[in-house]
Protein backbone atom coordinates (compact mmCIF):
# COMPACT_ATOMS: atom_id res chain seq x y z
CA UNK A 1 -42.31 40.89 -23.54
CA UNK A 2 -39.07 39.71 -23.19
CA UNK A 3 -36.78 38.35 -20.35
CA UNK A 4 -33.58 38.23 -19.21
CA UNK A 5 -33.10 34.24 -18.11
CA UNK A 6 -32.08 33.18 -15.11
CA UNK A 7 -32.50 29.65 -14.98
CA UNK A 8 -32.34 26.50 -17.21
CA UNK A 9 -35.32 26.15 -19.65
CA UNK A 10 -36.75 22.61 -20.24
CA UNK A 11 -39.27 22.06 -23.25
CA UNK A 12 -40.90 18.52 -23.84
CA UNK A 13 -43.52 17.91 -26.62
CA UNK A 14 -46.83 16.42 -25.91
CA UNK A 15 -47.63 13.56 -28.56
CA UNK A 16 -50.61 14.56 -29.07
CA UNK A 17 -51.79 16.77 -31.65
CA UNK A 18 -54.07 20.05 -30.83
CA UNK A 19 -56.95 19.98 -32.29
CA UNK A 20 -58.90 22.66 -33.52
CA UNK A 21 -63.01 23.45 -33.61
CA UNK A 22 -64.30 22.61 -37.30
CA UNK A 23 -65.67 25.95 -37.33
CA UNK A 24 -62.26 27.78 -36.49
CA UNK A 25 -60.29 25.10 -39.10
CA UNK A 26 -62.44 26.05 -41.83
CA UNK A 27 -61.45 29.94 -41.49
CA UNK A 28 -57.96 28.75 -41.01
CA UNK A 29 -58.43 26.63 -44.15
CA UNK A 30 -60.37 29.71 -46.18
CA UNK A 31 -57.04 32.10 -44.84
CA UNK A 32 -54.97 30.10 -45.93
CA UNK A 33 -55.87 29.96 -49.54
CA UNK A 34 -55.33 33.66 -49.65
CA UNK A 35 -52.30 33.92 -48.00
CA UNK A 36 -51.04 30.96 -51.26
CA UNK A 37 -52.28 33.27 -54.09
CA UNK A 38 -50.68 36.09 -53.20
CA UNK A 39 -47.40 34.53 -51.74
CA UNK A 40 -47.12 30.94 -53.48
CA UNK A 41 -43.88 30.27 -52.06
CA UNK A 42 -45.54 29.94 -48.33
CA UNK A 43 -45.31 26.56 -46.99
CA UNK A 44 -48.31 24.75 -44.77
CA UNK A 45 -45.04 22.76 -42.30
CA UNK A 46 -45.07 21.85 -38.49
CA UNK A 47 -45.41 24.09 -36.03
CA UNK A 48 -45.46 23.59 -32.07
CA UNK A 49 -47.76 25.54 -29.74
CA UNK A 50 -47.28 25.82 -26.47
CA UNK A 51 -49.88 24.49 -23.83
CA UNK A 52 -48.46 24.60 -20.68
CA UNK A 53 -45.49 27.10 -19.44
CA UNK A 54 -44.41 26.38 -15.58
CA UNK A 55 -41.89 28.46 -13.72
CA UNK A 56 -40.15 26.53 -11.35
CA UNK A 57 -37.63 27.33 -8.43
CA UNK A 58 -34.94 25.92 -10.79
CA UNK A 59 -35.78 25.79 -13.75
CA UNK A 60 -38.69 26.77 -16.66
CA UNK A 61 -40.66 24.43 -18.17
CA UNK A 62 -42.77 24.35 -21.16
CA UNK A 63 -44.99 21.44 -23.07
CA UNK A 64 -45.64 21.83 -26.81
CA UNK A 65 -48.15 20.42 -29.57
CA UNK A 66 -47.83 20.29 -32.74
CA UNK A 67 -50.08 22.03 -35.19
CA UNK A 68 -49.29 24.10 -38.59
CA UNK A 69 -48.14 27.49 -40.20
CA UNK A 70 -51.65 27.99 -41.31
CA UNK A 71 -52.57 28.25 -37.87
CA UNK A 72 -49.68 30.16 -36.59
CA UNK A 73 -50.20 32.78 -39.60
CA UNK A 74 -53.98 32.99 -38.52
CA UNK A 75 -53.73 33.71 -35.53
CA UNK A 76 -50.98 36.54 -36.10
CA UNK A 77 -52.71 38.35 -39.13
CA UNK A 78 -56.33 37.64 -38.19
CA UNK A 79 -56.06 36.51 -34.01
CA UNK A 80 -57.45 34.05 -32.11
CA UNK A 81 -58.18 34.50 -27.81
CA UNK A 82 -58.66 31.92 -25.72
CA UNK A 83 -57.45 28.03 -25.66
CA UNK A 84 -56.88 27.76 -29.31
CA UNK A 85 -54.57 30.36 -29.95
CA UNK A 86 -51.37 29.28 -31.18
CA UNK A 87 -48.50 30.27 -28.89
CA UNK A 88 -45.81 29.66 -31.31
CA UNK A 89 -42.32 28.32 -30.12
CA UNK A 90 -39.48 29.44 -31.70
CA UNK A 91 -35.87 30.28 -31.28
CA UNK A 92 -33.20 33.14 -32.06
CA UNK A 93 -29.95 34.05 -31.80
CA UNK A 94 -28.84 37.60 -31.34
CA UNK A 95 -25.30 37.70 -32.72
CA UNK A 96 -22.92 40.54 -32.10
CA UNK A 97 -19.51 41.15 -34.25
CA UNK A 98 -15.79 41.49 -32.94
CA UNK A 99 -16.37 45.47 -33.47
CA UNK A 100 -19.86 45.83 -31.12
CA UNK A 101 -22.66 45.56 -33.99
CA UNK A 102 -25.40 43.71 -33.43
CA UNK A 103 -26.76 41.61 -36.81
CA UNK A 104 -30.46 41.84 -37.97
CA UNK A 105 -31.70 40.46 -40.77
CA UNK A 106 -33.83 41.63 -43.42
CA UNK A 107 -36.26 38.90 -44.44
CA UNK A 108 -36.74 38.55 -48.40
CA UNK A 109 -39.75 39.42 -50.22
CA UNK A 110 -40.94 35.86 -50.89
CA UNK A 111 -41.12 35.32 -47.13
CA UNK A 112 -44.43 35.79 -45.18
CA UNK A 113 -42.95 38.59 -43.55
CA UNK A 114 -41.24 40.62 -46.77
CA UNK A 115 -38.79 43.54 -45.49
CA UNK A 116 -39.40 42.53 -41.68
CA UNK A 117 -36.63 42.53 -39.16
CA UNK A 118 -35.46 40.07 -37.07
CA UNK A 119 -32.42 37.76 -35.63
CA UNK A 120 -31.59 34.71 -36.95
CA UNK A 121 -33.88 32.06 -36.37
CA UNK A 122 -37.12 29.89 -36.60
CA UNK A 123 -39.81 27.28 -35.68
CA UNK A 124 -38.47 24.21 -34.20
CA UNK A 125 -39.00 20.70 -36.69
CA UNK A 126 -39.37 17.10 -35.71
CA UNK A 127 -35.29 16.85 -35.79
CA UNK A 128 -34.85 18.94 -33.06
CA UNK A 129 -37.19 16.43 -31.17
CA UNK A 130 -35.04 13.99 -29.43
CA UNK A 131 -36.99 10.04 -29.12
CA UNK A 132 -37.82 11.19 -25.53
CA UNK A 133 -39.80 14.03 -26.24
CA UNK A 134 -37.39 17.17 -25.24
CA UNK A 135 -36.44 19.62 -27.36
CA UNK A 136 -32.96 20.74 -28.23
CA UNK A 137 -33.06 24.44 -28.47
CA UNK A 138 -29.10 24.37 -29.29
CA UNK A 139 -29.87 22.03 -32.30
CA UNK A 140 -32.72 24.64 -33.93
CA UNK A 141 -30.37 27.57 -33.41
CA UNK A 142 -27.12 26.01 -34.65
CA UNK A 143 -29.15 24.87 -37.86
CA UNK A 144 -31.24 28.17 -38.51
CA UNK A 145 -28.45 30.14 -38.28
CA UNK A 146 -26.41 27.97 -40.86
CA UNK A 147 -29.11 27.46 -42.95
CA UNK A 148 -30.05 31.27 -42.94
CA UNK A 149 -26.05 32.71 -42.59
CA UNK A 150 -23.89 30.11 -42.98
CA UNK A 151 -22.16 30.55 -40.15
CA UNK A 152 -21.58 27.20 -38.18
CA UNK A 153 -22.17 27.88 -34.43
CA UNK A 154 -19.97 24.99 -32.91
CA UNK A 155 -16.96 26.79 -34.61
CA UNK A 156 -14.69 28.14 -32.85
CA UNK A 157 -12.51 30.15 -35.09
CA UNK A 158 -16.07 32.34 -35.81
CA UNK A 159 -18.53 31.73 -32.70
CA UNK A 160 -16.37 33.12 -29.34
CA UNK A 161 -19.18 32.07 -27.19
CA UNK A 162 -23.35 31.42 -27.17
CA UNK A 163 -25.50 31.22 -24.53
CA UNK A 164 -29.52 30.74 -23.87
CA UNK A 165 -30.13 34.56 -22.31
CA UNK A 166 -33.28 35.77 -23.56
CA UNK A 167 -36.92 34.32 -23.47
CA UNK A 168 -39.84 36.03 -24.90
CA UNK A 169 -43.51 35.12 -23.35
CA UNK A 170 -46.68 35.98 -24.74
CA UNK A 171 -48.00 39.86 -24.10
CA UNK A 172 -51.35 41.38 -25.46
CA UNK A 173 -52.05 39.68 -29.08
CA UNK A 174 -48.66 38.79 -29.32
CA UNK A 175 -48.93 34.63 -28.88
CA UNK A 176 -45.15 33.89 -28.71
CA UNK A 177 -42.65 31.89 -26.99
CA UNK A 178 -38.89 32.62 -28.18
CA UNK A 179 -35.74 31.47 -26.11
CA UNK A 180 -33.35 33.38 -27.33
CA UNK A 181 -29.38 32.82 -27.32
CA UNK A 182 -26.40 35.82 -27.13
CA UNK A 183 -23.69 34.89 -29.63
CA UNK A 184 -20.42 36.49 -30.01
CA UNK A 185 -18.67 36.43 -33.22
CA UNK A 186 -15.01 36.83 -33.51
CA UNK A 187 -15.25 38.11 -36.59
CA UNK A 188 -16.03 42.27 -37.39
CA UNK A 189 -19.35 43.42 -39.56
CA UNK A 190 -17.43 43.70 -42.89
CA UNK A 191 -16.00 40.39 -42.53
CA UNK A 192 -19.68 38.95 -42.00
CA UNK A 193 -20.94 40.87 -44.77
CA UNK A 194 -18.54 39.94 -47.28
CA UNK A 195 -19.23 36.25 -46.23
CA UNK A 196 -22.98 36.60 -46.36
CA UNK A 197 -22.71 38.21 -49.70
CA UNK A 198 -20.89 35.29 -51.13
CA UNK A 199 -22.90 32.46 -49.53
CA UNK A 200 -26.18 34.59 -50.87
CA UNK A 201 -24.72 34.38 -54.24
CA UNK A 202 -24.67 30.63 -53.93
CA UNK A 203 -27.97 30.16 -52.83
CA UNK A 204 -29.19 31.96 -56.04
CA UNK A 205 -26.78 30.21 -58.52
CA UNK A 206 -28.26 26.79 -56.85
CA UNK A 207 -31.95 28.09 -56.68
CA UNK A 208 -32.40 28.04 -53.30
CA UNK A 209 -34.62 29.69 -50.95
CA UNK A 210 -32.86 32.92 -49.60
CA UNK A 211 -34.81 33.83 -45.94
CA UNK A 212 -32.58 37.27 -45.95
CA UNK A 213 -32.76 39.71 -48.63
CA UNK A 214 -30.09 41.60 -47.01
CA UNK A 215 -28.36 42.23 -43.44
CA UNK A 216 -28.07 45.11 -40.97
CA UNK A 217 -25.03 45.66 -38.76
CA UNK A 218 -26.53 48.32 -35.51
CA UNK A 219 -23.78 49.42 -33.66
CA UNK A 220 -24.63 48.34 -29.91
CA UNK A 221 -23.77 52.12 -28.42
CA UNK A 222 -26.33 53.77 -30.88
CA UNK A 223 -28.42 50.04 -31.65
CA UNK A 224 -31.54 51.48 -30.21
CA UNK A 225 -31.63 54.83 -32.42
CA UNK A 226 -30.34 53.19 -35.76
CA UNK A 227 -33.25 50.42 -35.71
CA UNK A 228 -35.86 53.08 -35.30
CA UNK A 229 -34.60 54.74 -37.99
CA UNK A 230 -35.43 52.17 -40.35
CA UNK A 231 -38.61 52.11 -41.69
CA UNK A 232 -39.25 48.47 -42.28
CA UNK A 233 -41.69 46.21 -40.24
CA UNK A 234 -40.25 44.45 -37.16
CA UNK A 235 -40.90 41.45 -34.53
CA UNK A 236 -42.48 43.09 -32.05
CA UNK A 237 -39.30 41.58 -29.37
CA UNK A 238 -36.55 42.99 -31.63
CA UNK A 239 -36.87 47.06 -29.52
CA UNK A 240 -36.71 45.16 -26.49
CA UNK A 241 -34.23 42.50 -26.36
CA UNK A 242 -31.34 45.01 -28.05
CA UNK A 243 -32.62 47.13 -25.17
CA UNK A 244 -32.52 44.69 -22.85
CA UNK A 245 -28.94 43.15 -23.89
CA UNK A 246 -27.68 47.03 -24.06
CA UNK A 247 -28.80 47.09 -19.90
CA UNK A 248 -27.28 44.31 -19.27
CA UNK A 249 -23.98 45.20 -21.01
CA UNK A 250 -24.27 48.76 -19.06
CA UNK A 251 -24.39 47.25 -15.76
């Protein structure tokens, strides 16, 4: 499910690790081993669950733990109920161009999600953890998206303006916690394109990891119609926040 924000979101991590039944870490462990032979590129890195999610009368506030992809991966391929599910935080940015396209990416097929669809984004990392505990959701986007499409969010001559909108919470199996930002670019689809293509380029020539095989431009008036047209998988809050964002824009 996913929500339009209206107030300030606060996330803090707890220091203390969540720990996991023997029985349960041993069919993580055993999962795990599968997922490496038939994807060795996956990586076993940090990953911050969410234990506590309070909605105040001014703001939202959520505590974290850290645990691992392994678990994460689990729990979306195979599913866990109950207290040790992993309600993955993570963060996004829906950009849209200077002409009215929204950009989706198309994640490459040495990710754990080959083909899939989604914005630009990812898990948070101990340096978006400042020395007091709270998270910087502005630092994870802004590095994501530069990482992923080089684009620099802080600059002014690309990036018009960015804002924390969105928030997805956890519905049915899904076990997911996304704040999610709006950013408008001042520069059109081509333009992006032609950039992405050349930074992609780089990241081969250098032998780096590339997250996106390729990008989509969805025209915001049509958005809706074009993604379901496309037959790749999806994030399950990709439908709804370009539906939600199209309401909004409507209003």
């Amino acid at each position: 499910m996913v929500m339009e924000l209206s107030k300030k979101i606060e996330v803090k991590k707890d220091n203390q690790k969540l720990e996991l039944p023997q029985k349960l870490q041993m069919k993580i462990e055993n999962f795990w081993k599968e997922q490496i032979k038939e994807n060795p590129h996956l990586f076993n890195g940090e990953v911050y669950s969410v234990t506590k999610f309070e909605e105040l009368s001014e703001k939202i506030k959520i505590t974290i733990q850290k645990t691992n992809y392994s678990h994460y991966l689990y729990d979306e391929r195979v599913g866990i109920e109950g207290e040790y599910a992993c309600y993955n935080l993570n963060c996004g940015i829906l950009l849209e161009t200077k002409d009215g396209y929204y950009v989706i990416g198309e994640m490459n097929k040495t990710t754990s999600y080959p083909k899939g669809l989604q914005i630009s984004g990812g898990n948070l990392d101990q340096n978006d953890i400042k020395q007091d505990g709270k998270v910087d959701i502005i630092n994870n986007i802004a590095r994501e998206l530069k990482e992923e499409l080089n684009i620099n969010l802080f600059d002014e001559s690309i990036v018009r303006e960015y804002k924390i909108k969105y928030l997805e919470i956890p519905e049915g199996r899904r076990h997911s916690y996304a704040p999610m930002m709006k950013g408008i670019l001042l520069i059109t689809a081509e333009q992006l394109e032609k950039r992405y293509n050349k930074y992609k380029n780089k990241l081969k020539q250098n032998g780096e990891d590339i997250e996106f095989e390729k990008l989509h431009f969805l025209k915001k008036d049509n958005a809706v119609e074009e993604l379901e047209n496309l037959n790749n998988p999806r994030r399950p809050y990709l439908l709804p926040l370009l539906q939600l964002d199209i309401k909004g824009v409507k209003k």
